[in-house]
Protein backbone atom coordinates (compact mmCIF):
# COMPACT_ATOMS: atom_id res chain seq x y z
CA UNK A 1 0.00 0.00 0.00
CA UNK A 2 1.27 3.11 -0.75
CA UNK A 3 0.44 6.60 1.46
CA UNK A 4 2.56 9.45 1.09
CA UNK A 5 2.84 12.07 4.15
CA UNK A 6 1.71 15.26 2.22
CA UNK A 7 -1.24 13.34 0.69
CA UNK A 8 -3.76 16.47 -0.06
CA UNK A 9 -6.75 13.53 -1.13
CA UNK A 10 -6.59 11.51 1.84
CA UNK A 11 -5.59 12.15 5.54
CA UNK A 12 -2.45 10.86 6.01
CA UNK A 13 -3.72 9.19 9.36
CA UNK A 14 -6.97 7.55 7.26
CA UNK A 15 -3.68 5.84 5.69
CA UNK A 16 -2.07 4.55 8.75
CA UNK A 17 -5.57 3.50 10.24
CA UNK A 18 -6.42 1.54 6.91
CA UNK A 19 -3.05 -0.09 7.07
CA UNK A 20 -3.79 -0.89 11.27
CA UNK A 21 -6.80 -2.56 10.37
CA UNK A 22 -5.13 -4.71 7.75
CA UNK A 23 -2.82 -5.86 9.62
CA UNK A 24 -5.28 -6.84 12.92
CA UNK A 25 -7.13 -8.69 10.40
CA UNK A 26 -3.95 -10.44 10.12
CA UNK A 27 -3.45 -9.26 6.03
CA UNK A 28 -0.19 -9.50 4.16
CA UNK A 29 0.08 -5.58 3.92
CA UNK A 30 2.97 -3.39 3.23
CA UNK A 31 2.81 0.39 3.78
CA UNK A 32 5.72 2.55 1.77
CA UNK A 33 5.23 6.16 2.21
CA UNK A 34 7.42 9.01 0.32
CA UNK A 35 8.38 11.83 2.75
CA UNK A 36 6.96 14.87 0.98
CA UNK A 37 5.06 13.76 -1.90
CA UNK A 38 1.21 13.92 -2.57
CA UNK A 39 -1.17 11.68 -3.72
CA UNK A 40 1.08 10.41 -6.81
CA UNK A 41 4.85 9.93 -6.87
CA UNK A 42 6.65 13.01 -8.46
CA UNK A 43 10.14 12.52 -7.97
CA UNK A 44 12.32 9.92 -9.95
CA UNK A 45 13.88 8.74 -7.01
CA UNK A 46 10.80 7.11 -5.32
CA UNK A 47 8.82 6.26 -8.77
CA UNK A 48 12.04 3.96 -9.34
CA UNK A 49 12.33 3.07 -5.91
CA UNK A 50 8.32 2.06 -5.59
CA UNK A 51 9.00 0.18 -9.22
CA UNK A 52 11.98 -2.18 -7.87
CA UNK A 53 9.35 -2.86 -4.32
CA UNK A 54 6.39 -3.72 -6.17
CA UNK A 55 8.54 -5.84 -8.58
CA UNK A 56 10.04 -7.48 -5.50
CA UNK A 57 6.14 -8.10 -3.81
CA UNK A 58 4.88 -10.26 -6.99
CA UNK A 59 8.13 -11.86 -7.37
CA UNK A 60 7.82 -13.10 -3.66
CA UNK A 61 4.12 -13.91 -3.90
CA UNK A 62 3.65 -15.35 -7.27
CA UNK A 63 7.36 -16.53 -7.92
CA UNK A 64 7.99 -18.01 -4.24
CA UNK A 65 11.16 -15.99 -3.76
CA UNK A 66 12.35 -14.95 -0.68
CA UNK A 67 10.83 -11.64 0.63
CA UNK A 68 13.54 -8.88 0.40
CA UNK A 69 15.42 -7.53 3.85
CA UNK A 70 13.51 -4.39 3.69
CA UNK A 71 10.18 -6.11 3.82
CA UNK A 72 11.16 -8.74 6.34
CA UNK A 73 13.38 -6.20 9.03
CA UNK A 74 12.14 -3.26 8.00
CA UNK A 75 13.86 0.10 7.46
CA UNK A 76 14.71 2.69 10.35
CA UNK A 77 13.72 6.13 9.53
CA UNK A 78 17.24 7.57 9.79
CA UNK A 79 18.40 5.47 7.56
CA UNK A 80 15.64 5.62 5.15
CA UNK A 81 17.78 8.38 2.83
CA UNK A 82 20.79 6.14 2.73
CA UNK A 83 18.45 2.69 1.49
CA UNK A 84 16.98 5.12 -1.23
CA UNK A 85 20.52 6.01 -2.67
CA UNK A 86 21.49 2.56 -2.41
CA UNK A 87 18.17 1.47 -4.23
CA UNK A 88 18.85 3.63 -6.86
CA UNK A 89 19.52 2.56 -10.26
């Protein structure tokens, strides 16, 4: 699921209760949100960077691969620029 932080559609807290919910139902859900972007993806960075994770989601769930270290540990904050510039192509 994707739910940016300037989002000027939806609340950016309807985002994080949607993805709550999901998850108490006990839902294989993902949230990835962009730290200043809207409702769409405007910079290249994060529209190559959302490419490579969605790629990585079907190839774990309809190729059986293993689910990537971000997905499975997570990604601290402070070291969220540092993943993106590694991500990048």
């Amino acid at each position: 699921m994707l739910h940016n932080d300037k989002d000027g559609a939806v609340d950016y807290t309807q985002g994080i209760e949607y993805y709550n919910g999901l998850r108490r139902l006990n839902k294989p859900v993902t949230m990835i949100t962009y730290k200043g972007e809207n409702h769409g993806i405007m910079k290249d960075v994060n529209k190559k960077d959302y490419a490579v994770r969605m790629l990585e989601f079907f190839d774990h769930y309809l190729k059986g691969e293993p689910a990537p270290d971000w997905w499975e540990n997570g990604i601290d904050l402070l070291d969220m620029e540092q993943h993106l510039e590694e991500r990048a192509f």
